[in-house]
C-alpha atoms as a PDB file:
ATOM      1  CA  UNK A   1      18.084  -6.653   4.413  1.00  0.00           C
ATOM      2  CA  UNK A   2      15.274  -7.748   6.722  1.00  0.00           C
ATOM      3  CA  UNK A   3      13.951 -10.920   4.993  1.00  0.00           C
ATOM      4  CA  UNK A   4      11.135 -11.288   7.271  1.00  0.00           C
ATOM      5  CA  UNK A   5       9.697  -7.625   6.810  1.00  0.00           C
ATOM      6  CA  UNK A   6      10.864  -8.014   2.845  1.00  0.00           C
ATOM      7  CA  UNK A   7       8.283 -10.863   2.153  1.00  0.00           C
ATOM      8  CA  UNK A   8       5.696  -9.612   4.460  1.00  0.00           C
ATOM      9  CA  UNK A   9       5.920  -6.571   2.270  1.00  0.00           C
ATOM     10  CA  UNK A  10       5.375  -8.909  -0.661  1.00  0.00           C
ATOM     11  CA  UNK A  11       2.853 -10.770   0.101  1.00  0.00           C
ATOM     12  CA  UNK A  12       0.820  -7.426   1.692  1.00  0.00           C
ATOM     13  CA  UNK A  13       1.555  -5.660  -1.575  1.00  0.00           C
ATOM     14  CA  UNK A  14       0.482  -8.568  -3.558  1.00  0.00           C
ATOM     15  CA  UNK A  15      -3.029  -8.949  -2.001  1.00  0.00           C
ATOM     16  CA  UNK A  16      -3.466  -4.956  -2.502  1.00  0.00           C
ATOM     17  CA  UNK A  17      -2.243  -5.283  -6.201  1.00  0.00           C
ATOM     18  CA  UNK A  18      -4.219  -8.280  -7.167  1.00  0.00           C
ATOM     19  CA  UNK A  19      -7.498  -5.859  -5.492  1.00  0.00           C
ATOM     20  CA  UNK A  20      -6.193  -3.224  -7.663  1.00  0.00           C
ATOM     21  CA  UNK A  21      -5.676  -5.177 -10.704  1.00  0.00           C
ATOM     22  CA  UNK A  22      -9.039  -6.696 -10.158  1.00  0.00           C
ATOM     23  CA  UNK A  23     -10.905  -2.828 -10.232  1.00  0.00           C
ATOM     24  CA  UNK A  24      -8.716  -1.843 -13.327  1.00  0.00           C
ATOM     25  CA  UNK A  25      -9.517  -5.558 -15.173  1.00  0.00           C
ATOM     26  CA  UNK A  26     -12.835  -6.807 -13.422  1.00  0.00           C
ATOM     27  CA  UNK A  27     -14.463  -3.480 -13.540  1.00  0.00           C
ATOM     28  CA  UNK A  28     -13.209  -0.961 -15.813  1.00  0.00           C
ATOM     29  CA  UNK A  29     -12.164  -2.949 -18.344  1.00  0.00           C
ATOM     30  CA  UNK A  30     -14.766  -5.513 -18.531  1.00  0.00           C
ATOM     31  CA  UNK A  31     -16.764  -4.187 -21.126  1.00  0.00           C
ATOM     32  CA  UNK A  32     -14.304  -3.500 -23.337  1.00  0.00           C
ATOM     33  CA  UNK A  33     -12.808  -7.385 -23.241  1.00  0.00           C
ATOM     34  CA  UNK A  34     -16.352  -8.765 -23.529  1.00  0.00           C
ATOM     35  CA  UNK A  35     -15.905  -7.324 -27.174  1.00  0.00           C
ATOM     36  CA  UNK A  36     -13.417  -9.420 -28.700  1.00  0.00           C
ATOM     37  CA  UNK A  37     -14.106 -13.303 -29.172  1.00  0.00           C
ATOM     38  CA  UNK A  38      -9.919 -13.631 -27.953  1.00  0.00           C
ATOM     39  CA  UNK A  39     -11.446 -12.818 -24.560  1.00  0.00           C
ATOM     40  CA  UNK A  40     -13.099 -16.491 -22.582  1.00  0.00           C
ATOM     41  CA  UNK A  41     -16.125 -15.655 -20.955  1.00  0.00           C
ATOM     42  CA  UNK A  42     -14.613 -18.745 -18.395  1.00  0.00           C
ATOM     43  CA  UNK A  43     -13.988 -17.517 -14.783  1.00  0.00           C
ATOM     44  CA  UNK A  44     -10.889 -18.748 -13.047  1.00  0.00           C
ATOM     45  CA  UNK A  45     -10.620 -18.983  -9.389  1.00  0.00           C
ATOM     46  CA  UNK A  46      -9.426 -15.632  -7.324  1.00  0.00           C
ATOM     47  CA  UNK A  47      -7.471 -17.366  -5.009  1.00  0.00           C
ATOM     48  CA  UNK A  48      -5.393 -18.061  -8.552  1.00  0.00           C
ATOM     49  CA  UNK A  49      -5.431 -13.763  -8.875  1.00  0.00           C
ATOM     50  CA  UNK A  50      -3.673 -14.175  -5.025  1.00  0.00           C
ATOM     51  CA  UNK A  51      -1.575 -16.283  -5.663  1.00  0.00           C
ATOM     52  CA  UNK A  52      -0.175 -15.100  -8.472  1.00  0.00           C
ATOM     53  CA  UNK A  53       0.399 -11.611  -7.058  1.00  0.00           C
ATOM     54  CA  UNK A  54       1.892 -12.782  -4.110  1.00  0.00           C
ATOM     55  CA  UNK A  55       4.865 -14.766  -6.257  1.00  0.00           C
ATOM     56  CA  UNK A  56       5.218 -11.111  -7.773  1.00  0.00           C
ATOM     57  CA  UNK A  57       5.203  -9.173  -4.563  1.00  0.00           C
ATOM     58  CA  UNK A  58       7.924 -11.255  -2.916  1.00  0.00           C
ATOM     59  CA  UNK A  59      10.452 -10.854  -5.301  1.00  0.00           C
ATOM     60  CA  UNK A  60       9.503  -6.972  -5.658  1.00  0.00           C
ATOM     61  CA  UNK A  61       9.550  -6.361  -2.306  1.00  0.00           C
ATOM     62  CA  UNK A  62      13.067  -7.998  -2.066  1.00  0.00           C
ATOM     63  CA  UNK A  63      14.616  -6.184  -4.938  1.00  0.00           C
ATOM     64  CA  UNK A  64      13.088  -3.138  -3.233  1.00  0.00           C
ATOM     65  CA  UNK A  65      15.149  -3.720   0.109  1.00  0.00           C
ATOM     66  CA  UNK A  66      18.080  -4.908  -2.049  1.00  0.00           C
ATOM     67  CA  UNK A  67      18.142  -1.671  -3.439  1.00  0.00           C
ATOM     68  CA  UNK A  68      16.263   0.409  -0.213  1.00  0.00           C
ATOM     69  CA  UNK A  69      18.992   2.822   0.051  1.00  0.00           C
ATOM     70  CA  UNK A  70      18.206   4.445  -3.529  1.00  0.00           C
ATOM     71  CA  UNK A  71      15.165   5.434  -2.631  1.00  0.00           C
ATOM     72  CA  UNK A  72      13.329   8.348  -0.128  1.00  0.00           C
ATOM     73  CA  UNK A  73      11.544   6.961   2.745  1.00  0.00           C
ATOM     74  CA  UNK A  74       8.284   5.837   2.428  1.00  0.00           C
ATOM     75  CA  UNK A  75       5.217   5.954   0.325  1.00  0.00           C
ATOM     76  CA  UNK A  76       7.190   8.560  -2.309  1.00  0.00           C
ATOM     77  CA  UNK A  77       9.739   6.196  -2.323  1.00  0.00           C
ATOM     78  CA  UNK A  78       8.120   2.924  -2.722  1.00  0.00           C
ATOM     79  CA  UNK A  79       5.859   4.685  -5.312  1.00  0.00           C
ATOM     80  CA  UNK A  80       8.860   6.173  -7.284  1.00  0.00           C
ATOM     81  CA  UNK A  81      10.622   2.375  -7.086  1.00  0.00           C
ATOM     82  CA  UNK A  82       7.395   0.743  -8.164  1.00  0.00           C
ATOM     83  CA  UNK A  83       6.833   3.643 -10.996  1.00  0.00           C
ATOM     84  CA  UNK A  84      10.550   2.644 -12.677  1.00  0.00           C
ATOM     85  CA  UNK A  85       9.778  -1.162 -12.132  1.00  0.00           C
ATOM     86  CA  UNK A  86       6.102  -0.229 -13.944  1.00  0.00           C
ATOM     87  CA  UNK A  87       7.500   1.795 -16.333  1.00  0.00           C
ATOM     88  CA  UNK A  88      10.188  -1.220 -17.531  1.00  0.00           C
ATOM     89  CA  UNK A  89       6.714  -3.565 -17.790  1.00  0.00           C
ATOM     90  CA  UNK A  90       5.273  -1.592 -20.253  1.00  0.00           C
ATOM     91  CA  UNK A  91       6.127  -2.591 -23.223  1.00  0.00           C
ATOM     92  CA  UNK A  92       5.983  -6.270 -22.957  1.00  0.00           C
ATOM     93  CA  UNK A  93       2.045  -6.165 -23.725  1.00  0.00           C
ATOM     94  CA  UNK A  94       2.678  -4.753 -26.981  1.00  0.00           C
ATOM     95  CA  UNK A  95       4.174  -8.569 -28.018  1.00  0.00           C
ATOM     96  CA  UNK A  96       0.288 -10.252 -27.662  1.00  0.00           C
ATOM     97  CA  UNK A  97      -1.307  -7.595 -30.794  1.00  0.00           C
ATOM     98  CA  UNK A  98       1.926  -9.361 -32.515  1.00  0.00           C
ATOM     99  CA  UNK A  99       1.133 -12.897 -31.305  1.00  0.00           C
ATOM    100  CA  UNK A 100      -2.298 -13.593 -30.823  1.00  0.00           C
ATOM    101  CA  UNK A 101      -4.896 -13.620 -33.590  1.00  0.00           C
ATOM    102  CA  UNK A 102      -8.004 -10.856 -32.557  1.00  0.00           C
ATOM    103  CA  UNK A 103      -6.158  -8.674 -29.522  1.00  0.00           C
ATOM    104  CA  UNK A 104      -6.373  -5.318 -30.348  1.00  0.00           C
ATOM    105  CA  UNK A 105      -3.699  -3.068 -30.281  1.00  0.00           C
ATOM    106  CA  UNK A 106      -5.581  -0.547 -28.224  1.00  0.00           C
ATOM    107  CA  UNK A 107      -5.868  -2.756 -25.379  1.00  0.00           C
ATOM    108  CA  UNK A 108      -1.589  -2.958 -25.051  1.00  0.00           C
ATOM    109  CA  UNK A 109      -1.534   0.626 -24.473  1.00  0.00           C
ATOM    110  CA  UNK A 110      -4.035  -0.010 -21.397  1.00  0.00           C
ATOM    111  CA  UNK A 111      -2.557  -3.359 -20.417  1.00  0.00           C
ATOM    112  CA  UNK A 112       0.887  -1.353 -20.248  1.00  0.00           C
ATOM    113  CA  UNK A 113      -0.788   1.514 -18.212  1.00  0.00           C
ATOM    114  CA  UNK A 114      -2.504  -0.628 -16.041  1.00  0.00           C
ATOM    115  CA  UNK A 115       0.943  -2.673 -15.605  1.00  0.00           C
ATOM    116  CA  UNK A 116       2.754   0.636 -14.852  1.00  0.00           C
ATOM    117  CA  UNK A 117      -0.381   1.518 -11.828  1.00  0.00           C
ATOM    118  CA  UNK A 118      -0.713  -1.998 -10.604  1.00  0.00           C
ATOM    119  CA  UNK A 119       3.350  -1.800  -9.792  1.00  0.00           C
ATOM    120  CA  UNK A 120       3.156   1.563  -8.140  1.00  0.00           C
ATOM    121  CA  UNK A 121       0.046   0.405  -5.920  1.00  0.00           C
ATOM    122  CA  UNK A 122       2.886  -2.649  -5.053  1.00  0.00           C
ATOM    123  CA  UNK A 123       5.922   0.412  -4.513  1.00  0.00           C
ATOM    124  CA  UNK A 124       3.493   2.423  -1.871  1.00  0.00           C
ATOM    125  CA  UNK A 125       2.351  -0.586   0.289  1.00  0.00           C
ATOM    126  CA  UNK A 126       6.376  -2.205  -0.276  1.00  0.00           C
ATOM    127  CA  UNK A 127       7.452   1.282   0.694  1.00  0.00           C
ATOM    128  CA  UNK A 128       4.943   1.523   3.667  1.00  0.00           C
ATOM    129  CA  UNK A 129       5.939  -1.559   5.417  1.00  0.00           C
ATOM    130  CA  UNK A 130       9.658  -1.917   4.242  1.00  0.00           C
ATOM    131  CA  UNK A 131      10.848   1.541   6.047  1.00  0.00           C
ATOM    132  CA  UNK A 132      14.520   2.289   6.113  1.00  0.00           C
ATOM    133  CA  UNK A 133      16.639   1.657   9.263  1.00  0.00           C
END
């Protein structure tokens, strides 16, 4: 495994995933959060958003070169890693219509579909930039 090429991988899929993430949440979904009084109208800062998706991309992109030889070259690989890895967050958002008062259940099924696109946008930039030998 190339460790330096693993966490620039990372931290270059992070910064494209928190962009993605902030279309699907800042701008598609908007609306539809501004809805429900669970939802703070309170801004946070984006270098947070960065930050955050960086510590996600690192260990994503090393798991991906940990397991690099399971998977076809390139963006069909990285896509069909970060499809399985999107596909095993799914479910989790399904626990906060359980466990916090207001969230509506509808909004799981999109939190888990937007979970399973935001981790194959990390897979095709991991898989661009982490080639095999």
């Amino acid at each position: 495994m190339n460790c330096t090429r693993a966490i620039l991988a990372g931290v270059a899929g992070g910064i494209v995933a928190t962009m993605a993430n902030y279309i699907m949440h800042g701008m598609i979904m908007a609306s539809a959060y501004m809805k429900y009084p669970v939802f703070t109208k309170e801004q946070a800062n984006p270098l947070w958003f960065f930050l955050v998706g960086i510590c996600i991309g690192i260990p994503v992109a090393i798991l991906f070169a940990k397991t690099r030889e399971s998977w076809a070259d390139g963006l069909v690989g990285g896509a069909t890693f970060g499809l399985f890895l999107g596909l095993v967050s799914f479910f989790p958002p399904f626990y906060d219509s359980l466990v916090i008062e207001g969230f509506p259940y509808h909004l799981s099924w999109c939190w888990g579909g937007i979970n399973v696109i935001g981790f194959v946008v990390y897979g095709l930039v991991i898989g661009a930039i982490y080639k095999s030998k």
